[in-house]
N, C-alpha and C. Protein backbone atom coordinates (compact mmCIF):
# COMPACT_ATOMS: atom_id res chain seq x y z
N UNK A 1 -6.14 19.11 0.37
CA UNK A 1 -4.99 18.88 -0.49
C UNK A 1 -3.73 18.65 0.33
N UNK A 2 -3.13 17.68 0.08
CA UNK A 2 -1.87 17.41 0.29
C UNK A 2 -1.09 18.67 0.70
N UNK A 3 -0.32 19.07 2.16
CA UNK A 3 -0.36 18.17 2.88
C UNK A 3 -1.19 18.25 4.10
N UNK A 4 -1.83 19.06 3.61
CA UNK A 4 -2.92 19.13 5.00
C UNK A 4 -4.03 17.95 5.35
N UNK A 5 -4.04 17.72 6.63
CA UNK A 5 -4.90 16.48 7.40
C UNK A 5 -6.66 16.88 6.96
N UNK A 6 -7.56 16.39 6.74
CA UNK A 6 -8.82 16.12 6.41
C UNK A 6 -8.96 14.99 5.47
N UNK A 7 -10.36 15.99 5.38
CA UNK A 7 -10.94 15.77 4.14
C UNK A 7 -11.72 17.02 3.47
N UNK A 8 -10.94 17.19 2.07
CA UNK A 8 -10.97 17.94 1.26
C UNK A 8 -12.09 18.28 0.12
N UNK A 9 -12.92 19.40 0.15
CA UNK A 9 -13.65 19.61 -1.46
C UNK A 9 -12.99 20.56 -2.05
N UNK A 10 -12.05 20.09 -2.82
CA UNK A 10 -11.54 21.61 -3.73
C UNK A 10 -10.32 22.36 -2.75
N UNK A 11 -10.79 23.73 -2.21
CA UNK A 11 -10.05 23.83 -1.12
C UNK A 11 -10.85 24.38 0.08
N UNK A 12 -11.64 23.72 0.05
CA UNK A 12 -12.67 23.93 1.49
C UNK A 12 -12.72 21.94 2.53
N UNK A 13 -12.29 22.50 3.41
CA UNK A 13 -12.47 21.08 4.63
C UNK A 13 -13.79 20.84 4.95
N UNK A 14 -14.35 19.83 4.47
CA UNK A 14 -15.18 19.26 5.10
C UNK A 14 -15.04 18.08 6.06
N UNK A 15 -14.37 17.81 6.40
CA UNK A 15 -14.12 16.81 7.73
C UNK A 15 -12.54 17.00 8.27
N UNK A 16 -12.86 17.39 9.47
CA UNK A 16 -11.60 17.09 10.34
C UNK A 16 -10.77 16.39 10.99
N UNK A 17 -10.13 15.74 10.81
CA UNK A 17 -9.45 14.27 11.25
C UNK A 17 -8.58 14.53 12.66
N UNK A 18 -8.52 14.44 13.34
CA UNK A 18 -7.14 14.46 14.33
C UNK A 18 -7.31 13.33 15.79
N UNK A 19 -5.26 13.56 15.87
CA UNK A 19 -4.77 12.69 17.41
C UNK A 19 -4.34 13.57 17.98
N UNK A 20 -4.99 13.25 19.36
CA UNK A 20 -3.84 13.65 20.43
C UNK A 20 -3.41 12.39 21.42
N UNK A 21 -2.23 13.32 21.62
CA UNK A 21 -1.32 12.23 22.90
C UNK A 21 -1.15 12.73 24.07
N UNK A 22 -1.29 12.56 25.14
CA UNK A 22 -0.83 13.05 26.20
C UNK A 22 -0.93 12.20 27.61
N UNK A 23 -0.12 12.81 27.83
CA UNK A 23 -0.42 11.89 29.29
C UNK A 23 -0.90 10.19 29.71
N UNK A 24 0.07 9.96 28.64
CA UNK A 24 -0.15 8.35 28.81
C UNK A 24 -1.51 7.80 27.65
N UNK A 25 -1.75 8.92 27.41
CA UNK A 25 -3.74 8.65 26.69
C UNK A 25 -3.69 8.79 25.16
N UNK A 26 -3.84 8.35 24.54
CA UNK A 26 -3.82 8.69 22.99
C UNK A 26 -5.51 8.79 22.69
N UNK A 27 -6.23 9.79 22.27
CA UNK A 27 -7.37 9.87 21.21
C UNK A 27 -7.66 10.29 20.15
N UNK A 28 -8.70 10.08 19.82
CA UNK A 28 -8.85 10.13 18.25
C UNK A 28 -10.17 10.87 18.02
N UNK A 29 -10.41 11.03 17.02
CA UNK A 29 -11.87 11.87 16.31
C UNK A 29 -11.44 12.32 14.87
N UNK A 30 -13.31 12.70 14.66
CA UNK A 30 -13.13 13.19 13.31
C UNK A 30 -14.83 14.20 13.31
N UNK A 31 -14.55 15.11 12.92
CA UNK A 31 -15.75 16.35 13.17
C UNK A 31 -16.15 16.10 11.15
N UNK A 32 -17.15 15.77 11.27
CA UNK A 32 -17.54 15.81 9.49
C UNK A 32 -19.37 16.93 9.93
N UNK A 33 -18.96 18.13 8.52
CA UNK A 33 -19.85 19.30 8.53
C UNK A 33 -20.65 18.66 7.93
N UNK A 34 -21.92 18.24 8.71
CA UNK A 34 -22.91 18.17 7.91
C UNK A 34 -23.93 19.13 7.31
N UNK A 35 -24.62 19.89 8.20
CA UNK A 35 -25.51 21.13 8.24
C UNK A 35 -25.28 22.14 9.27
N UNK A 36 -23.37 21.83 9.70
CA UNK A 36 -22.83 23.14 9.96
C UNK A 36 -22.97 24.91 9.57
N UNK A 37 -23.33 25.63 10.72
CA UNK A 37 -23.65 27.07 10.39
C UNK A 37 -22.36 27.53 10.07
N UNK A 38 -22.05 27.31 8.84
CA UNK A 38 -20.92 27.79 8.13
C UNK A 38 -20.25 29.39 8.58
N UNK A 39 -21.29 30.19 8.71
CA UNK A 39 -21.04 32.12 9.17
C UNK A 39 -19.82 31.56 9.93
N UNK A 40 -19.96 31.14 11.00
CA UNK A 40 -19.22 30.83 12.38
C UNK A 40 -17.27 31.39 11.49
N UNK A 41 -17.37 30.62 11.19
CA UNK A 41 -16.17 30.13 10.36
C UNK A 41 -15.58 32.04 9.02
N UNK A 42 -16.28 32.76 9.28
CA UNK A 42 -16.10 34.07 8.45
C UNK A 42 -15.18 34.60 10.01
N UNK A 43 -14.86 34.55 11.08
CA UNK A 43 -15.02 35.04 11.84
C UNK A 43 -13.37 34.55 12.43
N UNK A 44 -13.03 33.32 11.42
CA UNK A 44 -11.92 32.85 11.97
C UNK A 44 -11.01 32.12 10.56
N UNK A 45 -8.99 32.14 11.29
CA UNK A 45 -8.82 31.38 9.91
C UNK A 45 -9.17 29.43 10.52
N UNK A 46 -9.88 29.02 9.78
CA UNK A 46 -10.02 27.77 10.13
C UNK A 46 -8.67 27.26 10.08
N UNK A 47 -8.75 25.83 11.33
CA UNK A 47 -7.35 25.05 11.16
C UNK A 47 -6.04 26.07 10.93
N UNK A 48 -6.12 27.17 11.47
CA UNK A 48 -5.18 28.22 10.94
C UNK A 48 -4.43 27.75 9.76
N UNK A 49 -5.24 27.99 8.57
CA UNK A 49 -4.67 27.91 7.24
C UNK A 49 -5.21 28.85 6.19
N UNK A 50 -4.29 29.77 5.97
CA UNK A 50 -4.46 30.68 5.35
C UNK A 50 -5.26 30.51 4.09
N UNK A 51 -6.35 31.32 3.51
CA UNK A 51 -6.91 30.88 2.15
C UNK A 51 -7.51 30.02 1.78
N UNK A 52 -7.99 28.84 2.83
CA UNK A 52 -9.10 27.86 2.54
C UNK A 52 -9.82 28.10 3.43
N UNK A 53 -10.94 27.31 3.14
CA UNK A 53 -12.25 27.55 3.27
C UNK A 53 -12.60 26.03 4.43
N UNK A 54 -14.18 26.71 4.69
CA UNK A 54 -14.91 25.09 5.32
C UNK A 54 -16.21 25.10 4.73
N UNK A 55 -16.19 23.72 4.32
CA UNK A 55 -17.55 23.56 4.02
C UNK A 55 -18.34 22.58 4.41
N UNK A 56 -19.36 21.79 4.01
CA UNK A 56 -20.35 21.26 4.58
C UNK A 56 -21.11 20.12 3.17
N UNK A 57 -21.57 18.61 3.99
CA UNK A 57 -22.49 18.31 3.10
C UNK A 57 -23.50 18.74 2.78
N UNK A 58 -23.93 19.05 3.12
CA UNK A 58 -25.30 20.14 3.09
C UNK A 58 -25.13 21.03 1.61
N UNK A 59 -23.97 22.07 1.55
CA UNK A 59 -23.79 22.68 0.74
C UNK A 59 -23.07 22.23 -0.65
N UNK A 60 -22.59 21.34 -0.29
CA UNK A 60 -22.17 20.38 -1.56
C UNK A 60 -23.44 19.67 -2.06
N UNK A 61 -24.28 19.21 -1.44
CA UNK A 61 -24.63 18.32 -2.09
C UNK A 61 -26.39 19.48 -2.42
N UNK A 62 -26.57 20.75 -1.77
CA UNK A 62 -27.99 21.11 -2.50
C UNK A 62 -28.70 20.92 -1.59
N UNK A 63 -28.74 20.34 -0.20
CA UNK A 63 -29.76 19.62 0.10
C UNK A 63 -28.97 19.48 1.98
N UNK A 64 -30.61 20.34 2.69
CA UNK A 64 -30.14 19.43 4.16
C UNK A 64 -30.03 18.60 4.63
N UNK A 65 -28.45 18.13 4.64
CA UNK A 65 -27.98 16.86 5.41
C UNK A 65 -27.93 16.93 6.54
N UNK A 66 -28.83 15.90 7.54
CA UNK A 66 -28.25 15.61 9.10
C UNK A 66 -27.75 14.39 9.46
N UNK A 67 -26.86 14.71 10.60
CA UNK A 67 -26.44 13.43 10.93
C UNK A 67 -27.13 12.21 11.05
N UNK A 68 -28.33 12.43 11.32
CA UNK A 68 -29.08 11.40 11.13
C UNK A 68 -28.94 10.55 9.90
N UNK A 69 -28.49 11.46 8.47
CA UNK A 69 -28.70 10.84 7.42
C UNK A 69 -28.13 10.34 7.24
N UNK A 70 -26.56 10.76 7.66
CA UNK A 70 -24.93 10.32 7.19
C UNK A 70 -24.55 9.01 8.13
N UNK A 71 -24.95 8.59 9.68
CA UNK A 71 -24.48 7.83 10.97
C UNK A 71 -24.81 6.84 10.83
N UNK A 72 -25.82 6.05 10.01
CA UNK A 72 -25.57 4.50 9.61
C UNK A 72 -24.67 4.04 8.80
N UNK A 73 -24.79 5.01 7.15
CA UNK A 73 -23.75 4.75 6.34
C UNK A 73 -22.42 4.75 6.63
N UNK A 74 -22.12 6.05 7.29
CA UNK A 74 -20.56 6.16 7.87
C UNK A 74 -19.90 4.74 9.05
N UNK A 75 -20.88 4.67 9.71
CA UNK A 75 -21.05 2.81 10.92
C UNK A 75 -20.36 2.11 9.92
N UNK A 76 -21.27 1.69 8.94
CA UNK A 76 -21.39 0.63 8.00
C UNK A 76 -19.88 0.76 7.23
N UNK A 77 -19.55 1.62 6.40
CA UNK A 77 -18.48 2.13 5.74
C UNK A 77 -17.60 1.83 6.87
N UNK A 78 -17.44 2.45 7.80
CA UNK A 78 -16.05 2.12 9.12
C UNK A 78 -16.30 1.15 9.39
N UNK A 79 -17.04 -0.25 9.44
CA UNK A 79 -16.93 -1.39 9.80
C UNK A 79 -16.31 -2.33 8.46
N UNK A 80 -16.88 -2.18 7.61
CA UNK A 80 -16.25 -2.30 6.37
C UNK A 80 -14.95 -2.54 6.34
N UNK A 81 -14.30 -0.89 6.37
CA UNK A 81 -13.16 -0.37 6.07
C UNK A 81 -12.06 -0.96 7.01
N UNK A 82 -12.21 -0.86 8.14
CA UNK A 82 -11.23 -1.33 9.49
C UNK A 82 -11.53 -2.86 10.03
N UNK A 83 -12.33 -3.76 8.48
CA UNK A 83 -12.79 -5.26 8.96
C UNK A 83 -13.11 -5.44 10.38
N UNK A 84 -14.29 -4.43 10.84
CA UNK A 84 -14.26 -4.74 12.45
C UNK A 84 -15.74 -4.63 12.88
N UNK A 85 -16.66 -5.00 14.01
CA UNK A 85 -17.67 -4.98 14.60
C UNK A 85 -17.80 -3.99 15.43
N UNK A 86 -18.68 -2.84 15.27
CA UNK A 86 -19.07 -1.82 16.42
C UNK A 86 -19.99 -2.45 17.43
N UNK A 87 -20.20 -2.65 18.72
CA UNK A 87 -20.75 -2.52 19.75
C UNK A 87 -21.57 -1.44 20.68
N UNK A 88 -22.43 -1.33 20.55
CA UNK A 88 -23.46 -0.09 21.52
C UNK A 88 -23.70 -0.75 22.29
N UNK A 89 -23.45 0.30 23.34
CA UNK A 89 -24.17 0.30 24.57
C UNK A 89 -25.15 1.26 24.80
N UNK A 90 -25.93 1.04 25.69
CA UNK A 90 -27.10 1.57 26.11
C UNK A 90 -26.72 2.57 27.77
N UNK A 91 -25.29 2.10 28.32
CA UNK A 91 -25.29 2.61 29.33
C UNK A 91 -23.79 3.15 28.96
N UNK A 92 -23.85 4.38 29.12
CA UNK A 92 -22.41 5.23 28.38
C UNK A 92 -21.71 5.16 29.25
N UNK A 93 -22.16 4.61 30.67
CA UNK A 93 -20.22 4.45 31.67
C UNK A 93 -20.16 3.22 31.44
């Protein structure tokens, strides 16, 4: 919920969005709970924000989600969305 950065069920985060800047470098990410061990999270205030929660597709939807299930659609959807072509490589340097 407004104005906090994610993505929201209700008032539990299921995906984490963030930038950093530093040192000349700007990056980016986004952490989405799929079949996250939720306990972890009893133990801390998430995103230090008082009174919400984290949750998970998994638990929304009934059913174990893995990344496996979610990493084509999400590709597909972000290529979509940002009109752009992803590229893989096979050699990560």
């Amino acid at each position: 919920p407004p104005p906090f950065t994610g993505v929201w069920v209700g008032d539990s985060k299921i995906c984490a969005i963030g930038v950093h800047c530093g040192n000349a470098i700007t990056s980016h990410g986004l952490a989405l709970n799929c079949c996250t061990d939720l306990t972890w999270f009893e133990h801390i205030v998430p995103c230090g924000l008082e009174g919400k929660g984290v949750t998970s597709l998994s638990r929304e939807l009934g059913w174990h989600v893995t990344v496996d299930h979610v990493l084509e659609p999400f590709l597909d959807s972000f290529q979509e969305v940002f009109d752009c072509t992803l590229v893989f490589s096979e050699d990560p340097g």
